[in-house]
Protein backbone atom coordinates (compact mmCIF):
# COMPACT_ATOMS: atom_id res chain seq x y z
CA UNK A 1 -27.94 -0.89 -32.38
CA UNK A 2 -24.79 -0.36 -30.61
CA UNK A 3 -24.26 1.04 -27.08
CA UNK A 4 -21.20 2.54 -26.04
CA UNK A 5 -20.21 4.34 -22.96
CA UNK A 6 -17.12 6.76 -23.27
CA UNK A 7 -15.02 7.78 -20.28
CA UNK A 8 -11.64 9.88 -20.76
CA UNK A 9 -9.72 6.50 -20.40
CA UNK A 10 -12.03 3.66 -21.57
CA UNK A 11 -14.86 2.56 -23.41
CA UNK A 12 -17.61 -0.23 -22.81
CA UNK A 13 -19.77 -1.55 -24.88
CA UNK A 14 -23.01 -3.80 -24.86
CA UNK A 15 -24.47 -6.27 -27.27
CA UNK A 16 -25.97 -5.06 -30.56
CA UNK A 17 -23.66 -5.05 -33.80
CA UNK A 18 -20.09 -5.73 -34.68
CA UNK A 19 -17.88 -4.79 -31.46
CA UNK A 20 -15.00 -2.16 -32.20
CA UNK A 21 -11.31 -3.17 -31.56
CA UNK A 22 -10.04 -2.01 -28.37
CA UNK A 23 -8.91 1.49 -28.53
CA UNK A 24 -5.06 2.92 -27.27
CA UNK A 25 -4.40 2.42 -24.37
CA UNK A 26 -4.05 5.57 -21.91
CA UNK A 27 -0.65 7.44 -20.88
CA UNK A 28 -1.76 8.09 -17.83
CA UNK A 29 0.04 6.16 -15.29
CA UNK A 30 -1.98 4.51 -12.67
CA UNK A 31 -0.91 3.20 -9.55
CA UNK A 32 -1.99 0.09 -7.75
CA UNK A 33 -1.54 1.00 -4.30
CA UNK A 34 -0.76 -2.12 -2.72
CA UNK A 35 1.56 -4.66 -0.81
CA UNK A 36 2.81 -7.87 -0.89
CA UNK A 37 3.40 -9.53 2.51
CA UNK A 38 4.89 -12.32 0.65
CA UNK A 39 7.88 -11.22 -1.05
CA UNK A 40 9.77 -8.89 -0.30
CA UNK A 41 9.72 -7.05 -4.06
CA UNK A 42 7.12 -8.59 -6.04
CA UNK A 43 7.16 -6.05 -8.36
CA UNK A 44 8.13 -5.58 -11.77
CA UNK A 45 9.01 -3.37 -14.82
CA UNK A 46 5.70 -3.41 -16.88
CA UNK A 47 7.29 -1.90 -19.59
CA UNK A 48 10.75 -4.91 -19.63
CA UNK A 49 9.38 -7.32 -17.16
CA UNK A 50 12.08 -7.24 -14.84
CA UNK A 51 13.04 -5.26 -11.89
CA UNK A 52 12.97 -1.88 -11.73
CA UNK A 53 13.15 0.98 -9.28
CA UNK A 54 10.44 2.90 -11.25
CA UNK A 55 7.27 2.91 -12.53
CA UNK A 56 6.90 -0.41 -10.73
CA UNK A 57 3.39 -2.48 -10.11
CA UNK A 58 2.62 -4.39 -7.30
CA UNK A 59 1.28 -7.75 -7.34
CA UNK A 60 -2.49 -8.26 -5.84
CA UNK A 61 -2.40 -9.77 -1.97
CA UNK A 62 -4.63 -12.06 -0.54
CA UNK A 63 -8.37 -10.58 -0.18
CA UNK A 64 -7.72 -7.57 -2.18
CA UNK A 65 -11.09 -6.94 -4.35
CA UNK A 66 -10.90 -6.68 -8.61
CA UNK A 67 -12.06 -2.94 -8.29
CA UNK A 68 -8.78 -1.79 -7.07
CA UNK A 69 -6.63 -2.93 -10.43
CA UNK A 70 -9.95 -2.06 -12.42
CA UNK A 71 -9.22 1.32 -14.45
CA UNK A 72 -10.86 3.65 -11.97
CA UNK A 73 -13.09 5.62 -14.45
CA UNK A 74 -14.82 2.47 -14.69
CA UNK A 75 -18.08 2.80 -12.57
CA UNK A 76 -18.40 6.50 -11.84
CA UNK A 77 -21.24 7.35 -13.59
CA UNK A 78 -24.39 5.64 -11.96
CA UNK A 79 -26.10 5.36 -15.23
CA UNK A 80 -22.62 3.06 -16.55
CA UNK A 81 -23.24 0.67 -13.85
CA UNK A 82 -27.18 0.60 -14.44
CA UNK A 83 -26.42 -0.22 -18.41
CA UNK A 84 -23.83 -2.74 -17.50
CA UNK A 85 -26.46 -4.73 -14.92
CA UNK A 86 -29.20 -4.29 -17.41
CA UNK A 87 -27.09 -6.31 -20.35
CA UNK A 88 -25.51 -8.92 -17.80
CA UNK A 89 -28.57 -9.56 -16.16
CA UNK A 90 -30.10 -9.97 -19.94
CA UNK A 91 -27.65 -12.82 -20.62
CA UNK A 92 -25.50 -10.44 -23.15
CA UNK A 93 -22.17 -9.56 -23.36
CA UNK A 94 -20.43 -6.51 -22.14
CA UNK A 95 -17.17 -5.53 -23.71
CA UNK A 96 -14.65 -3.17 -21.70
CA UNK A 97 -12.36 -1.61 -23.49
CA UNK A 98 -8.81 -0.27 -21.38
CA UNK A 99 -10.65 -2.52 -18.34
CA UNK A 100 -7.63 -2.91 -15.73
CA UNK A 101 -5.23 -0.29 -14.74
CA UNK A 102 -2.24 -0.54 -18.13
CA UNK A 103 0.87 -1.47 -15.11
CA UNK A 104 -1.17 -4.56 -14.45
CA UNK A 105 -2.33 -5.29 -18.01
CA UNK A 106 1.56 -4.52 -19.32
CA UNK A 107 2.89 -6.79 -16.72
CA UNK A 108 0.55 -10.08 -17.08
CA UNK A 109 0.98 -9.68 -21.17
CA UNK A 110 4.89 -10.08 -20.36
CA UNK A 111 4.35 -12.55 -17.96
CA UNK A 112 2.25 -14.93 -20.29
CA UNK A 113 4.75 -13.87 -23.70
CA UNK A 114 7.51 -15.21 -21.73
CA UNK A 115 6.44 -18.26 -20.17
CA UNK A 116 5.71 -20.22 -23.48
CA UNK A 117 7.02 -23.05 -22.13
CA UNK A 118 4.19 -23.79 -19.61
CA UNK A 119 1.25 -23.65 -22.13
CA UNK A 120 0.15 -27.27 -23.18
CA UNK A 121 -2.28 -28.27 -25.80
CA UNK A 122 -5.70 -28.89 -24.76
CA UNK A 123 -7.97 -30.88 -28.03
CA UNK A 124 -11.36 -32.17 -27.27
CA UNK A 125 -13.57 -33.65 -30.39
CA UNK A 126 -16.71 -35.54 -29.89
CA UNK A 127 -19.35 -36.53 -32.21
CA UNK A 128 -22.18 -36.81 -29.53
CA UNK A 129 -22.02 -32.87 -28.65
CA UNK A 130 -20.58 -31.73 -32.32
CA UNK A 131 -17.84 -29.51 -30.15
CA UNK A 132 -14.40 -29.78 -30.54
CA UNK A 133 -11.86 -27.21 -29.92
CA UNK A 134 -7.59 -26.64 -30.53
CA UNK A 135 -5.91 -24.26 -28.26
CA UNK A 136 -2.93 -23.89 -26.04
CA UNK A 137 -3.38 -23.44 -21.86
CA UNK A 138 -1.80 -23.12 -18.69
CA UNK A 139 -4.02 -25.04 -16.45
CA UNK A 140 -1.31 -26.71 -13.77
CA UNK A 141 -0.86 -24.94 -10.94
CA UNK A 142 2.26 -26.05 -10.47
CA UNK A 143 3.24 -24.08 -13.45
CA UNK A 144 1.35 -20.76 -12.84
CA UNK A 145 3.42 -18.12 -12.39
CA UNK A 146 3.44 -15.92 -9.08
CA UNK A 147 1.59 -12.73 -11.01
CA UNK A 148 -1.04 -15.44 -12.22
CA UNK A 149 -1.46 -16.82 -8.47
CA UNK A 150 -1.62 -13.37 -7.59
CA UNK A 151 -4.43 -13.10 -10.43
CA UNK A 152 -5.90 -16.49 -8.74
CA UNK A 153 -6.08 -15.20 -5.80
CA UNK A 154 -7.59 -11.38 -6.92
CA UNK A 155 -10.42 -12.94 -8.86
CA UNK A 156 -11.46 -15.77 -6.10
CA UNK A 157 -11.39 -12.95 -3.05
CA UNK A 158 -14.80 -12.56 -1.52
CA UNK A 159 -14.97 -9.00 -2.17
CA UNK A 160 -14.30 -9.80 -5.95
CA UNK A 161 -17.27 -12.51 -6.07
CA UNK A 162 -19.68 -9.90 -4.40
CA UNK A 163 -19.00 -7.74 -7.01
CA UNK A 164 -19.31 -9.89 -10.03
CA UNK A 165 -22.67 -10.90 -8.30
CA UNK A 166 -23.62 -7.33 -7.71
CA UNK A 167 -23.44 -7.07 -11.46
CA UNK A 168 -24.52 -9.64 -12.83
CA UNK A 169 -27.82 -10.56 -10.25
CA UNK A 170 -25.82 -14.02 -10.15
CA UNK A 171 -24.49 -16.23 -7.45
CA UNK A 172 -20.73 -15.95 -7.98
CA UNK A 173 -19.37 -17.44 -4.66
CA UNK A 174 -17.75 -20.61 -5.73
CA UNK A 175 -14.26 -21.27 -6.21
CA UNK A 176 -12.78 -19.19 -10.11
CA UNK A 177 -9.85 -20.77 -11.73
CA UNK A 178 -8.44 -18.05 -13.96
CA UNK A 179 -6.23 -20.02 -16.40
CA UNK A 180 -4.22 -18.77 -19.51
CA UNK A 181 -4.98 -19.19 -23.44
CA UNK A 182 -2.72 -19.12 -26.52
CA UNK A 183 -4.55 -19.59 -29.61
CA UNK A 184 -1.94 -20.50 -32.03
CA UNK A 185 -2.70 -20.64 -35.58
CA UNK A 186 -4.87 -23.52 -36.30
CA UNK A 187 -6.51 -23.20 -32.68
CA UNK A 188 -9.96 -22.79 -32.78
CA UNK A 189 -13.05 -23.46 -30.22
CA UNK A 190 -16.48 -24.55 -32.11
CA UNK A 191 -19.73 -23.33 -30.80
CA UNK A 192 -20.42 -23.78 -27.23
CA UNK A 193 -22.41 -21.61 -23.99
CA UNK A 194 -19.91 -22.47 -21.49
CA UNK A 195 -23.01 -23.64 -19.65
CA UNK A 196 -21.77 -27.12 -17.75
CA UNK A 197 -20.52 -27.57 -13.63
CA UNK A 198 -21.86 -24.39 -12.00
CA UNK A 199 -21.02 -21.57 -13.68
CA UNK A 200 -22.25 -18.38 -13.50
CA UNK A 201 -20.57 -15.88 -14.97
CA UNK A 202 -17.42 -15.85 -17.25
CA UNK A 203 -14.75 -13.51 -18.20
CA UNK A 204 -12.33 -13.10 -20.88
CA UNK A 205 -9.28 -10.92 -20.53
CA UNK A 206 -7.64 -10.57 -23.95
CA UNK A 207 -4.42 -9.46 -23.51
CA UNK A 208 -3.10 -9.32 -27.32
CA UNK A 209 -0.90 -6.83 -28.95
CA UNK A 210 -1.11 -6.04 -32.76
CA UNK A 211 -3.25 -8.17 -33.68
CA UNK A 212 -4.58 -7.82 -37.62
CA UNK A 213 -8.15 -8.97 -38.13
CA UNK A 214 -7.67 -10.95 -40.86
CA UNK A 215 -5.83 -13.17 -38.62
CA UNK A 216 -8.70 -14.51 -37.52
CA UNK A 217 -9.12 -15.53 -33.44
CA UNK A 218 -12.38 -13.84 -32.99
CA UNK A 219 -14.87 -14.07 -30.57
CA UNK A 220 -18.01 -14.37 -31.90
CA UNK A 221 -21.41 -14.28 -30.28
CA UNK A 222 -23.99 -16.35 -31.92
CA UNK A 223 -27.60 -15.07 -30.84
CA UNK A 224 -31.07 -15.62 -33.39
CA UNK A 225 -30.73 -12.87 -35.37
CA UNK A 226 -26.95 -11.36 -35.26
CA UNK A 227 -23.66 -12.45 -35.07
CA UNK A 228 -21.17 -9.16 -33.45
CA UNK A 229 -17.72 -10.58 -32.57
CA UNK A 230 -14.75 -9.25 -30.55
CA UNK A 231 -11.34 -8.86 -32.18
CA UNK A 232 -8.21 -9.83 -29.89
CA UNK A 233 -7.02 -6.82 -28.59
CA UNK A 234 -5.48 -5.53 -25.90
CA UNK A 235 -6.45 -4.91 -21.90
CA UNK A 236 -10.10 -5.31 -23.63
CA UNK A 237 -12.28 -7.54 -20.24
CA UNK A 238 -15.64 -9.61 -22.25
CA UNK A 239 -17.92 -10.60 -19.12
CA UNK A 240 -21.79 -12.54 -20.02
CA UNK A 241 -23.83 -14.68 -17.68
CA UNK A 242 -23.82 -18.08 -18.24
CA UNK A 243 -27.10 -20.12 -19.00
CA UNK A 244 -28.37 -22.23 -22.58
CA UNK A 245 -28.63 -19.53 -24.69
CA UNK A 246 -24.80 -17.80 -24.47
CA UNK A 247 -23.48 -19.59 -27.35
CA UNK A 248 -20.48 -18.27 -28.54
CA UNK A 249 -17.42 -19.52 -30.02
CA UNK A 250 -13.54 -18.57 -31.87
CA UNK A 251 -12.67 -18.30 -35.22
CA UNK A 252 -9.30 -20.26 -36.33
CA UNK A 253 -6.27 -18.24 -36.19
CA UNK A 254 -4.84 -18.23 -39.53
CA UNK A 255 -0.79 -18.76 -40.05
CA UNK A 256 -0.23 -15.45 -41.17
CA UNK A 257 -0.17 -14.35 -37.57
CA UNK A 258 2.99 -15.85 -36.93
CA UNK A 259 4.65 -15.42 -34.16
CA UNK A 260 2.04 -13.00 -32.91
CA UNK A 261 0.33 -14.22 -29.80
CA UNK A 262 -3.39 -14.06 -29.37
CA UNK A 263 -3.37 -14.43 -25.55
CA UNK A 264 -6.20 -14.56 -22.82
CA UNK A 265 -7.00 -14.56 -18.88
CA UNK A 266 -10.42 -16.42 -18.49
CA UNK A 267 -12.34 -18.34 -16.57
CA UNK A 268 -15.94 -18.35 -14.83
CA UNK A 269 -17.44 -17.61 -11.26
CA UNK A 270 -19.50 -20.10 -9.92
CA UNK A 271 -22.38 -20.99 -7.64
CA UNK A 272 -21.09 -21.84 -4.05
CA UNK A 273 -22.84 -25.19 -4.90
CA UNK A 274 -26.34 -24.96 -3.83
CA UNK A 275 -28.11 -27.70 -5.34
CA UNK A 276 -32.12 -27.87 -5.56
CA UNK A 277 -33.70 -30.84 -2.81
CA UNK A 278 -36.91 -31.78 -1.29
CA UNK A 279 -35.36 -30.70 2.35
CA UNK A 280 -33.49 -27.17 1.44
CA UNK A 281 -35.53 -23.97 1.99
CA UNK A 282 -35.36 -21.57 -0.81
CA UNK A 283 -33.17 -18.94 1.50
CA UNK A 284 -30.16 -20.95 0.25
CA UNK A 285 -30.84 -19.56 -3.25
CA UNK A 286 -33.36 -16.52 -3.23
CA UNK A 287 -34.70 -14.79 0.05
CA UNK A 288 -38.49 -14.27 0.72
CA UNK A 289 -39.58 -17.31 -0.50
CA UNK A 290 -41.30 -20.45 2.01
CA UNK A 291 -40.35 -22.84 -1.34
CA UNK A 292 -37.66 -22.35 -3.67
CA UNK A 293 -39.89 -24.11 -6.36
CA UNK A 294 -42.00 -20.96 -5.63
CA UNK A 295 -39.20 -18.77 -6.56
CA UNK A 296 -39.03 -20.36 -10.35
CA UNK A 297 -42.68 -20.67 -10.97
CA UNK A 298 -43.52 -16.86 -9.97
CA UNK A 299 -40.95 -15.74 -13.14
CA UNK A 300 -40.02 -18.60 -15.45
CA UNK A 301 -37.05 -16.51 -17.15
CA UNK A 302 -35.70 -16.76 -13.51
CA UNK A 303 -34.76 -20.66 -14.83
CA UNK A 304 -31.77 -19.14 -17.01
CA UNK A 305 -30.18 -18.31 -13.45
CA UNK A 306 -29.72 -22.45 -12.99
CA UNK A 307 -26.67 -23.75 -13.58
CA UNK A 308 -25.77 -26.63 -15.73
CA UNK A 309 -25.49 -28.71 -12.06
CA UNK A 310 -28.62 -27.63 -10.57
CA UNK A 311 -30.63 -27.82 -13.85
CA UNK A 312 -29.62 -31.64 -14.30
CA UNK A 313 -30.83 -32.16 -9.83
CA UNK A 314 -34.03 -30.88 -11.11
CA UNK A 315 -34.64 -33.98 -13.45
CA UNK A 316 -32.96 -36.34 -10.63
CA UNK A 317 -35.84 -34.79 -8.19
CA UNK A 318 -37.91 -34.88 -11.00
CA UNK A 319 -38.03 -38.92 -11.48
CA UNK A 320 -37.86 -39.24 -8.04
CA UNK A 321 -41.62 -37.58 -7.85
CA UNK A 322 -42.14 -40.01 -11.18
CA UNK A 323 -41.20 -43.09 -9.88
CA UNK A 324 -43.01 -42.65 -5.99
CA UNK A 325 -40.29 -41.87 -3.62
CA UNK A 326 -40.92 -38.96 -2.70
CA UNK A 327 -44.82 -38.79 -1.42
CA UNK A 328 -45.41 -34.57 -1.27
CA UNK A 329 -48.33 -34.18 -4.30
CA UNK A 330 -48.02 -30.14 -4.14
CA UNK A 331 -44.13 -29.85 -4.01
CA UNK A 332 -43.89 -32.85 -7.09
CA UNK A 333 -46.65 -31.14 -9.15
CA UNK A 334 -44.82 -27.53 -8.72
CA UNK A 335 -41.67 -29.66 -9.81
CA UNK A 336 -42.67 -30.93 -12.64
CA UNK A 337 -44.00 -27.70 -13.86
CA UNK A 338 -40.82 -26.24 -13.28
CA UNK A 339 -39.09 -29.08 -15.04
CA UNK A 340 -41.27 -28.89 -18.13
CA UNK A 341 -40.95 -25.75 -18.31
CA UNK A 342 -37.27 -25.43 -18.33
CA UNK A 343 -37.28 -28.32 -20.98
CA UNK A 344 -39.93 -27.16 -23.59
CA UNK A 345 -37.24 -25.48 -25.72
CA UNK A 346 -38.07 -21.86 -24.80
CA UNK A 347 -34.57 -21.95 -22.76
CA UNK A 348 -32.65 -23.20 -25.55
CA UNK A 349 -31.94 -21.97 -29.25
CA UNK A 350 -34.27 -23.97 -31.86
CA UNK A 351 -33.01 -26.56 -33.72
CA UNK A 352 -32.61 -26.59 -37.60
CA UNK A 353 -35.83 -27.35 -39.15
CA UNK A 354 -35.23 -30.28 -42.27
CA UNK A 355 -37.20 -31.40 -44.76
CA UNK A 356 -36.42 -34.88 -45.90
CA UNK A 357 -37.09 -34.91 -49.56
C-alpha cells in the first residue's frame, strides 16, 4: 500500500508502491526570516537569480537549524511526525513532496543551472563490488558557491543534526557534506546502500524542472518484494536510514532529455565517530546500559543502527578475542555473539540461489 499525508502545501509519502511525481509547487510566498552577517546583501531574485529589491530570500547563517527553510506545514500534525519516525526508523524511505520553503528551492535550482562549469565527472567501475556509476558533481569546495556554503553550513548546524536524529532514532552528529549532482544523459549509479564510512542517514534534494519520465533518472528502491521509484522532480526532499539493506540505485538518463537538467542536493549525516572498544562504556552510544555489547544483544535489529565503520571494529575486536589478546571470557563470548549475529545474512539481502547444471 501507499501512505500519503496531505497538507494545503505539501505532500509526504512513505514506502509501499510506485511514488507519485512531485506535485505544483505552492503560490504562496514564504519568507525565510533571516540574516546574513556576512554580506551585506546575500540575497537574490529566486525567480532571475540576480538582485532584486523584492521578493528576495536570504541565505541561511551560521547555526541556523533546517526547520526554518523547511515548508512550515511540514510537522504540524503530531500524527505526520509519528508516521515519518515510524518509516525512518524502519529503514524506508520517506518522500516529501514541496519540502523547503519555494524562495529557497527557486534560488539553489538557479544557482546549480548556472554554474555548469563547476560540475566534474565522477566514474567509478569495479569488478570486485559489481558497482559502477556515471554522473556529474560539485565536490571542491573551492568551487561551491556561497548559497551552497550557506546550504553546507544549514545542514551541518547542531540544531539540524538533532533533528535528523530526532527523526530518524539515529546518531547524526558527524560532519554532512552536501554536494551537487547532474545526471547527464548516459549517467547512471548501479545498485548500492550507501552503507560505507559512518553514515547514518542520507538525503536527496531533487531540484529538477520538467522532467518527462521516459527520460529516465529514477530513483529506484530495491527491497525483496517491490521495486517503487522516485521520478526527478522538483523541491521533492527523499530521506532513509542507512544500514545493509537500503539498496537503491538510478536509472540512466536517456538523450532525449537534452538539455534538461536532472539536478540534486545530497549527502548523508553521520555518526560523530564512536567506534565499538573493549575500554568505552556503552553511554557513548546508547544510555542505560553497564556494556554496550549489552545494548546489541537485548534487540538484535538494533545491529542495522551500526555503521559501515563500526560494523567492520566489531570483526577487528572480534579476532582480537580469537587470537588471545584480549583475556575478558564474558565480554569476548557476548562479542562474538554479536558478531555472528550481524554476519549470518539476516542483515543483508540473500544472494541469488544457482543451480549449476
Amino acid at each position: 500500500m501507499k501512505m500519503m499525508i496531505y497538507t494545503s502545501l505539501l505532500s509526504i509519502v512513505f514506502y509501499g508502491s510506485l511514488f507519485a511525481s512531485a506535485s505544483n509547487s505552492s503560490e504562496t510566498t514564504i519568507k525565510a526570516c533571516v540574516d546574513n552577517e556576512d554580506q551585506t546583501d546575500n540575497t537574490v531574485d529566486p525567480v532571475s537569480g540576480g538582485s532584486s529589491n523584492s521578493n528576495k530570500f536570504t541565505y541561511p547563517k551560521v547555526g541556523d537549524s533546517i526547520t526554518s527553510f523547511l515548508n512550515p506545514n511540514l510537522f504540524q500534525d503530531p500524527e505526520t511526525i509519528h508516521n515519518t519516525k515510524q518509516q525512518l526508523r524502519a529503514g524506508k524511505p520517506v518522500m516529501i513532496h514541496n519540502a523547503f520553503q519555494p524562495e529557497y528551492a527557486e534560488a539553489m535550482y538557479q544557482d546549480l543551472s548556472s554554474a555548469e562549469d563547476a560540475f566534474e565527472l565522477h566514474e567509478y567501475a569495479h569488478e570486485q563490488d559489481d558497482f559502477s556509476c556515471y554522473h556529474y558533481n560539485i565536490y571542491d569546495l573551492q568551487k561551491y558557491t556561497p548559497l551552497m556554503n550557506a546550504t553546507l553550513e544549514l545542514f551541518n548546524s547542531t540544531a539540524t543534526k538533532e533533528f535528523a536524529a530526532e527523526l530518524s532514532g539515529r546518531r547524526c552528529g558527524g560532519q554532512t557534506w552536501p554536494a551537487a549532482s547532474w545526471y547527464k544523459p548516459g549517467s547512471h549509479s548501479l545498485p548500492h546502500s550507501d552503507w560505507a564510512d559512518q553514515r547514518t542517514v542520507a538525503y536527496v534534494w531533487h531540484l529538477t524542472k520538467d522532467w518527462k519520465h521516459g527520460w529516465g533518472g529514477h530513483l529506484y528502491w530495491m527491497s525483496e518484494t517491490s521495486f517503487p521509484f522516485v521520478p526527478p522532480s522538483f523541491n521533492t526532499l527523499v530521506l532513509f536510514s542507512v544500514n545493509t539493506r537500503t539498496q537503491h540505485m538510478v536509472t540512466s538518463v536517456n538523450h532525449l532529455a537534452g538539455d534538461v537538467k536532472r539536478l540534486t542536493i545530497n549527502g548523508w549525516w553521520e555518526d560523530n565517530g564512536w567506534l565499538p572498544s573493549f575500554e568505552d562504556g556503552v553511554a557513548q552510544f546508547a544510555e542505560g546500559y553497564d556494556d554496550w555489547l549489552d545494548y546489541f544483544l537485548e534487540d538484535s535489529a538494533r545491529l542495522l543502527e551500526l555503521t559501515a565503520d563500526q560494523s567492520f571494529q566489531l570483526g577487528q575486536l572480534q579476532a582480537e578475542c580469537a587470537a588471545g589478546g584480549y583475556y575478558d571470557e564474558i565480554r569476548c563470548n557476548k562479542l562474538h555473539y554479536v558478531y555472528e549475529t550481524l554476519h549470518e545474512g539476516s542483515y543483508w539481502y540473500n544472494e541469488i540461489h544457482y543451480v549449476e547444471l
